[in-house]
C-alpha atoms as a PDB file:
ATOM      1  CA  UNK A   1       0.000   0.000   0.000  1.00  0.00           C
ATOM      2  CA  UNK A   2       2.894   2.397   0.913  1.00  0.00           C
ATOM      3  CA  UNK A   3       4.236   1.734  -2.631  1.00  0.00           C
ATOM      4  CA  UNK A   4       1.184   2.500  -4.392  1.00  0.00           C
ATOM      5  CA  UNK A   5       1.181   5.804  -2.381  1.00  0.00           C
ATOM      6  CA  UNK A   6       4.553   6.633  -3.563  1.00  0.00           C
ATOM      7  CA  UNK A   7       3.929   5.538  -7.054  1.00  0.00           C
ATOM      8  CA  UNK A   8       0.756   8.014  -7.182  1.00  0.00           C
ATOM      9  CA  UNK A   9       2.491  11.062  -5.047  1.00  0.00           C
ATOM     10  CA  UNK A  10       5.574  10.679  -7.685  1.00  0.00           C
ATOM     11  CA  UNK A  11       3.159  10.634 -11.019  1.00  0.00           C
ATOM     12  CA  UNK A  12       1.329  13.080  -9.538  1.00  0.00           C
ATOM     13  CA  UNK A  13       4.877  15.342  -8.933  1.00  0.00           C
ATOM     14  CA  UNK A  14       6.060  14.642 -12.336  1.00  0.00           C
ATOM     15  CA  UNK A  15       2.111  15.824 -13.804  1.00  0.00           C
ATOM     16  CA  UNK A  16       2.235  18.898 -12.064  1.00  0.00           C
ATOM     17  CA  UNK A  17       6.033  19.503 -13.359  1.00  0.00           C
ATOM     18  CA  UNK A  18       5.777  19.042 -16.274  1.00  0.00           C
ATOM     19  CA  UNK A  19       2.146  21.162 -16.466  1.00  0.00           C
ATOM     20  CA  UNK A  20       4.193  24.126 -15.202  1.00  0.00           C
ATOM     21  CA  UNK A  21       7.190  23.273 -17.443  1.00  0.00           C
ATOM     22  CA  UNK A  22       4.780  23.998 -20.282  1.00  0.00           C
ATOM     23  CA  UNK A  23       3.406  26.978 -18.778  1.00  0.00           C
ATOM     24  CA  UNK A  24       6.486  28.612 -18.311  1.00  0.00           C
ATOM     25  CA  UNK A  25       7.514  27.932 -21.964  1.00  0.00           C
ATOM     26  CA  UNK A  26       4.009  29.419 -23.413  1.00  0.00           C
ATOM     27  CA  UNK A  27       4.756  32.470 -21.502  1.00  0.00           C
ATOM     28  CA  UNK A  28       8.655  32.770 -23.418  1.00  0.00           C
ATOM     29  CA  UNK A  29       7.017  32.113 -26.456  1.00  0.00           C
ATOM     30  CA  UNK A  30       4.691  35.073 -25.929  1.00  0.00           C
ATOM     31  CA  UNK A  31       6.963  36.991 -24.646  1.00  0.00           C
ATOM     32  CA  UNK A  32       9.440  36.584 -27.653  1.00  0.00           C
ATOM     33  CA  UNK A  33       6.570  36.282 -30.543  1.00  0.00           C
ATOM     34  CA  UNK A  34       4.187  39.565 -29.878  1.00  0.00           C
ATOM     35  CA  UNK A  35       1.785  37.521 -32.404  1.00  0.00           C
ATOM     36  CA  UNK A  36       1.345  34.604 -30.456  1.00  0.00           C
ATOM     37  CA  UNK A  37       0.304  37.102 -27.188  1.00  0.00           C
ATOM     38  CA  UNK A  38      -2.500  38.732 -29.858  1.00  0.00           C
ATOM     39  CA  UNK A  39      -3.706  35.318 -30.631  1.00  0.00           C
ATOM     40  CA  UNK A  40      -4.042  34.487 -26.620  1.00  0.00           C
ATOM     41  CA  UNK A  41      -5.558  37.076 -25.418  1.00  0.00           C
ATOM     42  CA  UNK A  42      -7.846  37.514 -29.048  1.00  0.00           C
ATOM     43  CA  UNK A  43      -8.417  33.850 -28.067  1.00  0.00           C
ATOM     44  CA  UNK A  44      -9.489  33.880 -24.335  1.00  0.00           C
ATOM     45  CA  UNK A  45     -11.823  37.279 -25.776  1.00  0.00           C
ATOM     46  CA  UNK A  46     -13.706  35.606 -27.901  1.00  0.00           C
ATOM     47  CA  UNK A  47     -14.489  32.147 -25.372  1.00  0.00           C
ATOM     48  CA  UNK A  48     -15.374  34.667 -22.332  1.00  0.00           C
ATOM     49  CA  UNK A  49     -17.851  36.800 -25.183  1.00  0.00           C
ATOM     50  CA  UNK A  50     -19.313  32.999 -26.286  1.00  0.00           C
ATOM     51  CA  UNK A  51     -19.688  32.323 -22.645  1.00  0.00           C
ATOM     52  CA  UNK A  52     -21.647  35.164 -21.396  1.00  0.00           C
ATOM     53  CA  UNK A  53     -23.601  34.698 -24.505  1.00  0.00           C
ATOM     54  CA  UNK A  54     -24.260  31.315 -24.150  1.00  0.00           C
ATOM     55  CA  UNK A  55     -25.591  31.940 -20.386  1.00  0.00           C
ATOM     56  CA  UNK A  56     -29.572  31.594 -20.103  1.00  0.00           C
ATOM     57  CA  UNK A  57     -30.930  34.999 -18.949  1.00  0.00           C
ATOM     58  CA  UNK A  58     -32.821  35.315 -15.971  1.00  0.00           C
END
């Protein structure tokens, strides 16, 4: 049981690593391509306009 713990606690370490790892490396890519920042935040623009549309009104 102690082994499974470890097994779980280290794939879970390496997950969250690695999720980060790519985090870090979107934000250097934005930060050295100014195009790929206008496509993010054009990106996350448009999803938060098709959500408040999308929301049933009251």
């Amino acid at each position: 049981m102690k082994l499974l713990r470890v097994l779980a606690a280290a794939a879970m370490f390496t997950g969250i690593l690695s999720g980060c790892l790519a985090l870090l490396l979107l934000v250097i890519l934005m930060v050295r391509f100014p195009p790929l920042l206008i496509a993010v935040l054009l990106t996350c623009w448009i999803i938060s306009r098709l959500n408040t549309r999308s929301k049933p009104s009251r």
